[in-house]
N, C-alpha and C. Protein backbone atom coordinates (compact mmCIF):
# COMPACT_ATOMS: atom_id res chain seq x y z
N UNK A 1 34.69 -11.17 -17.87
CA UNK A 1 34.71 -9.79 -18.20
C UNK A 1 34.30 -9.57 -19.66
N UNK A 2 34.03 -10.56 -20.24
CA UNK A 2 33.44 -10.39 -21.45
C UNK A 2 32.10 -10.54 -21.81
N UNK A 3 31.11 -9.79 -20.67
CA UNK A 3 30.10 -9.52 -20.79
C UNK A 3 29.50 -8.40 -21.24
N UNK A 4 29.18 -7.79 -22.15
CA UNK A 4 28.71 -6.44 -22.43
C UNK A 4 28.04 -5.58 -21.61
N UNK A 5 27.38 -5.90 -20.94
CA UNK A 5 26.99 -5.69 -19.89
C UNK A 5 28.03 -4.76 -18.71
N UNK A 6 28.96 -5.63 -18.42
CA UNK A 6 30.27 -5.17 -17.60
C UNK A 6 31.34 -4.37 -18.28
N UNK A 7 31.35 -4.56 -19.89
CA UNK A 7 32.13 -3.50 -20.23
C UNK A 7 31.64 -2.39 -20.60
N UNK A 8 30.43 -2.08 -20.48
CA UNK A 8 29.42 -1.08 -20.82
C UNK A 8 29.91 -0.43 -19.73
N UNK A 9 29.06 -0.90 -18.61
CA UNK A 9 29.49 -0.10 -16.68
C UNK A 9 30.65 0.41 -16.94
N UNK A 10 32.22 -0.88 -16.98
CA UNK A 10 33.25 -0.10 -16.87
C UNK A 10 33.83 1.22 -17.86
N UNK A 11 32.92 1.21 -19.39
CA UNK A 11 33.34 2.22 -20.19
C UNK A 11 32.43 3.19 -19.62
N UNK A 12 31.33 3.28 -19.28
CA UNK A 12 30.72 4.59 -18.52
C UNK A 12 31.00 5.16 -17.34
N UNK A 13 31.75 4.30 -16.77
CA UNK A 13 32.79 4.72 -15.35
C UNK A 13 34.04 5.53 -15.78
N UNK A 14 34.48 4.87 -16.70
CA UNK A 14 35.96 5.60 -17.27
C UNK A 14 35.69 6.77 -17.93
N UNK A 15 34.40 6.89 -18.92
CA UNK A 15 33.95 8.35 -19.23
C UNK A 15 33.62 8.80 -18.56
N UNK A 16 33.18 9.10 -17.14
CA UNK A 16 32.71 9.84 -16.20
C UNK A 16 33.56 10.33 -15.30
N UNK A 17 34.79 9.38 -14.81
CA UNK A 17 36.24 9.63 -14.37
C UNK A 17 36.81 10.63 -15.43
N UNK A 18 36.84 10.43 -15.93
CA UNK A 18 37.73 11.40 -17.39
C UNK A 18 36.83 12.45 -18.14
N UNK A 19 35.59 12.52 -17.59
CA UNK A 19 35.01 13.59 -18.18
C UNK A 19 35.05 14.87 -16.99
N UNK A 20 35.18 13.96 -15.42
CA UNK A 20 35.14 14.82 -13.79
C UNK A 20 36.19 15.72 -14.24
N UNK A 21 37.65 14.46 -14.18
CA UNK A 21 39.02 15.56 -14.65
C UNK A 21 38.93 16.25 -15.56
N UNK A 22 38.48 16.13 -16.77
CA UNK A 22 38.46 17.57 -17.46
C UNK A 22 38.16 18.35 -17.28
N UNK A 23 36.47 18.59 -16.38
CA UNK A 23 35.59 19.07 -16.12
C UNK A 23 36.63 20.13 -14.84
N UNK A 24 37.12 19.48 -14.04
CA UNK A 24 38.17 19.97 -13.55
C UNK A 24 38.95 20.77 -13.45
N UNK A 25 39.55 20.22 -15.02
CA UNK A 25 41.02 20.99 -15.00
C UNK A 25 40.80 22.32 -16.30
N UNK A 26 39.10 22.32 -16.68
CA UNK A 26 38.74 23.71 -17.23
C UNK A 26 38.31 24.31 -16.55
N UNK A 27 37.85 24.23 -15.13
CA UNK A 27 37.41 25.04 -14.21
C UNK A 27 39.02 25.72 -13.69
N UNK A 28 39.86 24.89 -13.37
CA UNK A 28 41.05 25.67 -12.75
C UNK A 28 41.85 26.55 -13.54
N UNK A 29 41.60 26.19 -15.26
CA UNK A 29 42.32 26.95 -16.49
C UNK A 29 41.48 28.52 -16.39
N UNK A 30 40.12 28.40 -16.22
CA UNK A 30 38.97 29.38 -15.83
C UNK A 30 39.87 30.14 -15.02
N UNK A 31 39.81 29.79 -13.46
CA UNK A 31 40.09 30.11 -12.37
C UNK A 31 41.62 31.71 -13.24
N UNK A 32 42.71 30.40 -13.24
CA UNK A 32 43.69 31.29 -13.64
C UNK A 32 43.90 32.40 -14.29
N UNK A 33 42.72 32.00 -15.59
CA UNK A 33 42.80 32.94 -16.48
C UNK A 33 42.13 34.32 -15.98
N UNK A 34 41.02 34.04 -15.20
CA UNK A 34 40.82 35.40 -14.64
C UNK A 34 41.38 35.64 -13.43
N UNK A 35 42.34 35.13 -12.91
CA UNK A 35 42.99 35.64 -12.00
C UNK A 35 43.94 36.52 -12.59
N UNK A 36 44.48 35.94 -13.75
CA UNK A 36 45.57 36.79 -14.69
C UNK A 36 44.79 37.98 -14.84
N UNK A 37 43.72 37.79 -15.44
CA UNK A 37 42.96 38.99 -16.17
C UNK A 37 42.60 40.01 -14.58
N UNK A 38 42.12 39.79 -13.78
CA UNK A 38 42.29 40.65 -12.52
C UNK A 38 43.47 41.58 -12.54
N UNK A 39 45.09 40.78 -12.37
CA UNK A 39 46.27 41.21 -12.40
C UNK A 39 46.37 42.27 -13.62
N UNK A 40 45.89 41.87 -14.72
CA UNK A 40 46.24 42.73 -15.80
C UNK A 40 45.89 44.00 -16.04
N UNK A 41 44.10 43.76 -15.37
CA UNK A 41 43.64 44.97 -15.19
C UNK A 41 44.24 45.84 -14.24
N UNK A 42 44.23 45.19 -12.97
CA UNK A 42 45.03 46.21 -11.66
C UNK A 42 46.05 47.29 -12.95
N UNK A 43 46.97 46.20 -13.36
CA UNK A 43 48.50 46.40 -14.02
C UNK A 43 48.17 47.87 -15.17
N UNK A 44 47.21 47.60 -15.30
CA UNK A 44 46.77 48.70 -17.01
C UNK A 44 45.81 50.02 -15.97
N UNK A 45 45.00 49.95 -14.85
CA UNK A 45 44.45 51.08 -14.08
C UNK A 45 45.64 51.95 -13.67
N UNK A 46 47.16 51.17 -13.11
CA UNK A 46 47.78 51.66 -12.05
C UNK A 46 48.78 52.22 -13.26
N UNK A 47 48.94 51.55 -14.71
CA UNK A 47 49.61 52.23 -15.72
C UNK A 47 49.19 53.64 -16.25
N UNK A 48 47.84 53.68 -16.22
CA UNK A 48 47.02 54.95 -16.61
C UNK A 48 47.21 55.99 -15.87
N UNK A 49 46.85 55.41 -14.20
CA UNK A 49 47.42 56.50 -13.24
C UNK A 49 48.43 57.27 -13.67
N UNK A 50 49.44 56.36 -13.61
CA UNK A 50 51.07 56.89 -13.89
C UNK A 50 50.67 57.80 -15.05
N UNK A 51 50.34 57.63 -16.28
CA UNK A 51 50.66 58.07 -17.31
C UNK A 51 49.99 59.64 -16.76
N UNK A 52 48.62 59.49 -16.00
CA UNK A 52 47.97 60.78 -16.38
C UNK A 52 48.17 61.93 -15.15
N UNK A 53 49.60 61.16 -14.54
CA UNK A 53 50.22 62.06 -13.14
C UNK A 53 51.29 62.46 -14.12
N UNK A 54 51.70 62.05 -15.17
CA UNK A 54 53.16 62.16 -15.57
C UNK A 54 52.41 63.19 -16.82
N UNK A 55 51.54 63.08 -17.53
CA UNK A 55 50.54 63.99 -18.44
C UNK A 55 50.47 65.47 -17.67
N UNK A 56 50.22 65.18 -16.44
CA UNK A 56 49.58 66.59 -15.56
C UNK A 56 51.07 67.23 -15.50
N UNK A 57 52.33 66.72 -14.91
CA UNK A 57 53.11 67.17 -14.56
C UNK A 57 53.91 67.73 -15.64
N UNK A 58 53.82 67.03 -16.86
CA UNK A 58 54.37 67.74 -17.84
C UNK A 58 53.64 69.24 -18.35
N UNK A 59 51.91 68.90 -18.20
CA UNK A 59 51.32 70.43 -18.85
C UNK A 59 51.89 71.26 -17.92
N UNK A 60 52.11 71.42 -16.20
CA UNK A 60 52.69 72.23 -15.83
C UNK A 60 53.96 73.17 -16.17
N UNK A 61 55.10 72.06 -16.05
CA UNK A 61 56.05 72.50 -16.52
C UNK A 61 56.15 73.36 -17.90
N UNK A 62 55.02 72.53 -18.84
CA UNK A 62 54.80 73.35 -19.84
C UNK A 62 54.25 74.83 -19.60
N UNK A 63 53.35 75.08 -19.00
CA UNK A 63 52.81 76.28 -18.34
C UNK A 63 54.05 77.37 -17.62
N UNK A 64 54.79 76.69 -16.71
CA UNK A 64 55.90 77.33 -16.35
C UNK A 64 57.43 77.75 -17.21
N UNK A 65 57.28 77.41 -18.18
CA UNK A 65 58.11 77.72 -19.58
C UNK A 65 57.40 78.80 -20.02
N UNK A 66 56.37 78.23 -20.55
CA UNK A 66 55.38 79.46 -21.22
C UNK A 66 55.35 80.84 -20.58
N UNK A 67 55.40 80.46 -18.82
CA UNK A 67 55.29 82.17 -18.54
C UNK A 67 56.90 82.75 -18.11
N UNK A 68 57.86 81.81 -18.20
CA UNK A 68 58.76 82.88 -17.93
C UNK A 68 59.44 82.78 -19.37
N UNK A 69 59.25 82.30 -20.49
CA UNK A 69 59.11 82.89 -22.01
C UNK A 69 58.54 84.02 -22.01
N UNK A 70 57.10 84.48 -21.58
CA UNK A 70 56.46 85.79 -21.72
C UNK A 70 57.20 87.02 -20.50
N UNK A 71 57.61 86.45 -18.80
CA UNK A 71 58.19 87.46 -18.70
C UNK A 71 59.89 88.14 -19.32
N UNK A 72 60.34 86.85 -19.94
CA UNK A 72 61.71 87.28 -20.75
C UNK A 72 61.16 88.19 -21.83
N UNK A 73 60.14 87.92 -22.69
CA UNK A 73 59.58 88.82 -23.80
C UNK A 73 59.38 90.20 -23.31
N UNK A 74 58.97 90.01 -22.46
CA UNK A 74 58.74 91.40 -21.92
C UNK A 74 59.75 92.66 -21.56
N UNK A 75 60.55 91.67 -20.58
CA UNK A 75 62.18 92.50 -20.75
C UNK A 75 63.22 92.37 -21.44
N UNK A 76 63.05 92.04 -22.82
CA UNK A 76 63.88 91.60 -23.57
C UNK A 76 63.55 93.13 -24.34
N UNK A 77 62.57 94.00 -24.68
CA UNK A 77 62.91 95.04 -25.18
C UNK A 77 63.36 95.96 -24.09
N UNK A 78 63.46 96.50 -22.89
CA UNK A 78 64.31 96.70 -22.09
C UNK A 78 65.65 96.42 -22.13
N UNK A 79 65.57 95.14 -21.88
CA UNK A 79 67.06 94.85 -21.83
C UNK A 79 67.80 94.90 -22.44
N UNK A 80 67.86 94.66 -23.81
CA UNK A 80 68.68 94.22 -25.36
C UNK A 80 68.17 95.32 -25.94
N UNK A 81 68.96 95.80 -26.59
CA UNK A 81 68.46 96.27 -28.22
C UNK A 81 69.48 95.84 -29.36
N UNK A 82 68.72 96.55 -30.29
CA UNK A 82 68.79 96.00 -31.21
C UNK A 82 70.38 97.10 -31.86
N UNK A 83 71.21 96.68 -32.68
CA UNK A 83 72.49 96.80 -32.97
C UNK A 83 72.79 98.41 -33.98
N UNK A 84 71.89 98.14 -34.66
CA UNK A 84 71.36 99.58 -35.70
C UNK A 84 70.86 100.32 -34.38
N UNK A 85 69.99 99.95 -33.12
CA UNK A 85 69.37 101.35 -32.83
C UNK A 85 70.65 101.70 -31.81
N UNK A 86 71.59 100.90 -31.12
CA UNK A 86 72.80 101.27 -30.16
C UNK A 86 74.09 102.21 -31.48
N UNK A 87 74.02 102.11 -32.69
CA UNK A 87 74.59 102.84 -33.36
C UNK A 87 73.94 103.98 -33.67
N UNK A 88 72.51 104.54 -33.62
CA UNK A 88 71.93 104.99 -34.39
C UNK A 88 72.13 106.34 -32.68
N UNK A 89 72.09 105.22 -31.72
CA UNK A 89 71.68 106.11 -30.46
C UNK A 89 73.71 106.75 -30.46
N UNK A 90 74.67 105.91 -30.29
CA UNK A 90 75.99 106.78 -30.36
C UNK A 90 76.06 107.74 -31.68
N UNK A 91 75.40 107.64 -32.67
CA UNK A 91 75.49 108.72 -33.47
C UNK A 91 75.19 109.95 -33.09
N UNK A 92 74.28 109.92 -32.61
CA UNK A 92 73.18 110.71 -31.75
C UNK A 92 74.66 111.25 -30.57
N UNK A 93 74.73 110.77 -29.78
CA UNK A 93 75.50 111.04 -28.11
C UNK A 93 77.15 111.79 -29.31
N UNK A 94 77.43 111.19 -30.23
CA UNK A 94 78.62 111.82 -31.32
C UNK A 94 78.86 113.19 -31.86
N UNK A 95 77.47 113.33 -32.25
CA UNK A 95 76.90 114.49 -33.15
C UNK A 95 76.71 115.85 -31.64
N UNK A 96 76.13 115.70 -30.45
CA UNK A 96 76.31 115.92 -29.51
C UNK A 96 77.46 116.88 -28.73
N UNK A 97 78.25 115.50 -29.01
CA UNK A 97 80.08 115.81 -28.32
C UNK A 97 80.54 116.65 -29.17
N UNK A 98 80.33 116.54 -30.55
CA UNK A 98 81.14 117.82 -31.68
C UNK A 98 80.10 118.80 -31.20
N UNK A 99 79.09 118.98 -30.89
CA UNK A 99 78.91 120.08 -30.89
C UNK A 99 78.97 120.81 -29.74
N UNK A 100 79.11 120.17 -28.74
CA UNK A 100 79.87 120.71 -27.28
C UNK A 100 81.48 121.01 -28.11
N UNK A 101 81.65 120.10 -28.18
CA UNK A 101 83.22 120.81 -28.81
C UNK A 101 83.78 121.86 -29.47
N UNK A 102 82.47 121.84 -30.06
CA UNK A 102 83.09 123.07 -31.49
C UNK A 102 82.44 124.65 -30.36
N UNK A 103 81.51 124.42 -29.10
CA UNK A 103 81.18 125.38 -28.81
C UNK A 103 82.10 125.57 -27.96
N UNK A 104 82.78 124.79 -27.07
CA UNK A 104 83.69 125.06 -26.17
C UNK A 104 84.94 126.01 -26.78
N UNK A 105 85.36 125.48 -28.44
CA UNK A 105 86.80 125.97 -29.12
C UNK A 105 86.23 127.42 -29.27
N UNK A 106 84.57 127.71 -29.57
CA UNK A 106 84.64 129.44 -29.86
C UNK A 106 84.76 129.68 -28.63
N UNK A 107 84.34 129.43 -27.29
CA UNK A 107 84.29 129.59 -26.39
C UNK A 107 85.99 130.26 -25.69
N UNK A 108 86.80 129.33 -26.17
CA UNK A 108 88.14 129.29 -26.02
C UNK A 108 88.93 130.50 -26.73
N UNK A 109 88.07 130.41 -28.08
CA UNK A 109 89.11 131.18 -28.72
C UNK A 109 88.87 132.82 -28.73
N UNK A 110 87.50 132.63 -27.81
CA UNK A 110 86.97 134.12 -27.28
C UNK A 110 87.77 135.06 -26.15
N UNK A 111 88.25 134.19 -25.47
CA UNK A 111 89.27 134.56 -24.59
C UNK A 111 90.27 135.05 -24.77
């Protein structure tokens, strides 16, 4: 076995064995890695989905705030007033009553 010759063969056999397996086991590292990368993508399309069903559903709701904000605005001067004009209006209905009153007493004292 100490022919150069024969250890030549057997070292070009052993690099060719060991160059197959590498050759190998970067094809299956390949393989995986875009199998991952497949998965990841699915994982990041089906994330987007979500996000831009959960995007839509929020502008709605936003939309449906917005308009029953505008129909409360609307009957909110109807409904409420304001504290000066409910005094301003019994001053008014006050001024009124004295003067039904004071016409009723000549009224009375005509008799």
């Amino acid at each position: 076995m100490s022919d150069p010759i024969t250890i030549g063969m057997v070292a070009s056999v052993a690099v060719a064995v060991v160059s197959f397996l590498v050759k190998m086991m970067i094809d299956d590292f390949k393989k995986s890695v875009s199998s991952v990368g497949k998965k990841l993508d699915d994982t990041i399309a089906r994330f987007d989905e979500r996000i831009t069903r959960v995007e839509e559903k929020q502008e709605k709701d936003i939309k449906d705030v917005q308009k029953e904000l505008s129909t409360i605005k609307g009957d909110f001067a109807t409904t409420f007033v304001l504290r000066e004009d409910f005094f301003r209006s019994m001053n008014g209905v006050e001024d009124k009553m004295r003067t039904i009153d004071s016409k009723l007493d000549k009224l009375l004292l005509k008799q």
